[in-house]
Protein backbone atom coordinates (compact mmCIF):
# COMPACT_ATOMS: atom_id res chain seq x y z
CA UNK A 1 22.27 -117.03 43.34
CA UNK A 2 19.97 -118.31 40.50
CA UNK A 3 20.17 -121.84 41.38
CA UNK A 4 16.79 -124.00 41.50
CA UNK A 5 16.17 -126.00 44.54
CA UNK A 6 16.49 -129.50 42.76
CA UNK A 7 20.21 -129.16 42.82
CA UNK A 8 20.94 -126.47 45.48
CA UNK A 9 21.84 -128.90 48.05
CA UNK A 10 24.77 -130.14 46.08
CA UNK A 11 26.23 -126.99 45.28
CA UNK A 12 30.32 -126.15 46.72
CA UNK A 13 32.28 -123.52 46.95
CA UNK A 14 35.13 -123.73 44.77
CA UNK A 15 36.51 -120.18 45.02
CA UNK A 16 36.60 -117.48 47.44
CA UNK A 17 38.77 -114.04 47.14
CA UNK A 18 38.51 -110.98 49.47
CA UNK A 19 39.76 -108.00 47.90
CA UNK A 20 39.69 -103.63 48.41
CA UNK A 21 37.10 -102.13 46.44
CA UNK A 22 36.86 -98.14 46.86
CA UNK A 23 38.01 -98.44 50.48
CA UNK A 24 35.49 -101.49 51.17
CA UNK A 25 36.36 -104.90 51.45
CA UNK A 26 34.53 -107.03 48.44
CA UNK A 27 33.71 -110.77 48.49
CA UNK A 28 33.99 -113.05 45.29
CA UNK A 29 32.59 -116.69 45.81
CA UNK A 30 32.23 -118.88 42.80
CA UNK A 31 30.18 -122.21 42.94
CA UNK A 32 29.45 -125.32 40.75
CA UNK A 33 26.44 -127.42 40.68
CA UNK A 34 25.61 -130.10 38.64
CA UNK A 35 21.77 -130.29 37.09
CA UNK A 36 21.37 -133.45 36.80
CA UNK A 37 17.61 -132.91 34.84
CA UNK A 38 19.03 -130.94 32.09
CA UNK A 39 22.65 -132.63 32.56
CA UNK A 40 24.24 -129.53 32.70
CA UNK A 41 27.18 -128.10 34.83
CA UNK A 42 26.45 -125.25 36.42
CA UNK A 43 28.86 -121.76 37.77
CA UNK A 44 27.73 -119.24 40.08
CA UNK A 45 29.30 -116.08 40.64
CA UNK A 46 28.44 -114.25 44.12
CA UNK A 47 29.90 -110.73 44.84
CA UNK A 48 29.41 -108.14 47.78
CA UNK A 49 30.60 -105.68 50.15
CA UNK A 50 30.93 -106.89 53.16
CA UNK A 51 30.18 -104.09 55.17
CA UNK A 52 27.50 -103.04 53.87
CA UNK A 53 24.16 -103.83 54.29
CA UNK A 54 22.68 -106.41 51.67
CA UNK A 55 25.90 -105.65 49.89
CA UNK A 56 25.69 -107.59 46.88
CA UNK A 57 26.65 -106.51 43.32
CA UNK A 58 26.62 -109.36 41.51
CA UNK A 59 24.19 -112.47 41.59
CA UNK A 60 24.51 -114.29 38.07
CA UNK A 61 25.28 -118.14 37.00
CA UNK A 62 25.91 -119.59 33.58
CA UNK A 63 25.59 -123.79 32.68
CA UNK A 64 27.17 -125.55 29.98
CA UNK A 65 26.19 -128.98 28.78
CA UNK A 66 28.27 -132.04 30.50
CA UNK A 67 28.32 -133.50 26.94
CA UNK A 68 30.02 -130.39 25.78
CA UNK A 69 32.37 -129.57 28.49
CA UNK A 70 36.07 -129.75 28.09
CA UNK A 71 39.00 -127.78 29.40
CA UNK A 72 38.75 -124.69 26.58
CA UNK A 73 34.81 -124.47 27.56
CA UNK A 74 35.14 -124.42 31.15
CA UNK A 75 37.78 -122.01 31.19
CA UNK A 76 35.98 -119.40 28.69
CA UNK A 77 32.74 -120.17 31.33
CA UNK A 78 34.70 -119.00 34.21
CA UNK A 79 36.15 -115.88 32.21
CA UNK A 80 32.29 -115.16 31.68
CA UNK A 81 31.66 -115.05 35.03
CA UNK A 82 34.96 -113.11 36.42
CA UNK A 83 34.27 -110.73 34.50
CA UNK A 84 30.61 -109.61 35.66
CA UNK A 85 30.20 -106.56 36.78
């Protein structure tokens, strides 16, 4: 995941779904970090086969400004990342 090393330490997992995928079984993790530099939240968004080798389809993260989160932000932030491909 794109997630610099200042704040990697303090990242959890918040969400974690196994699902069928063409016959293969596909992983979906989502994390939060906080970056406490730029005082932004941050979302990851892991998914991959897990039965293949170096399975993963999709690596991305998004932020949003702790001064400008609220309920309608975070929620359109984790639509964002759901719905990577």
């Amino acid at each position: 995941m794109c997630i610099h090393g200042d704040y990697a330490r303090n990242l959890q997992l918040v969400f974690s779904n196994r699902s069928q995928v063409n016959d293969l079984e596909m992983l979906s993790r989502l994390y939060v970090a906080v970056n406490l530099y730029r005082e932004t939240l941050v979302l990851g968004l892991i998914r991959e086969f897990t039965s293949v080798a170096n399975g993963v389809v999709v690596n991305t993260s998004r932020s949003i400004g702790l001064s400008d989160m609220n309920e309608d932000s975070l929620d359109k932030l984790v639509k964002k990342l759901l719905s990577a491909n």
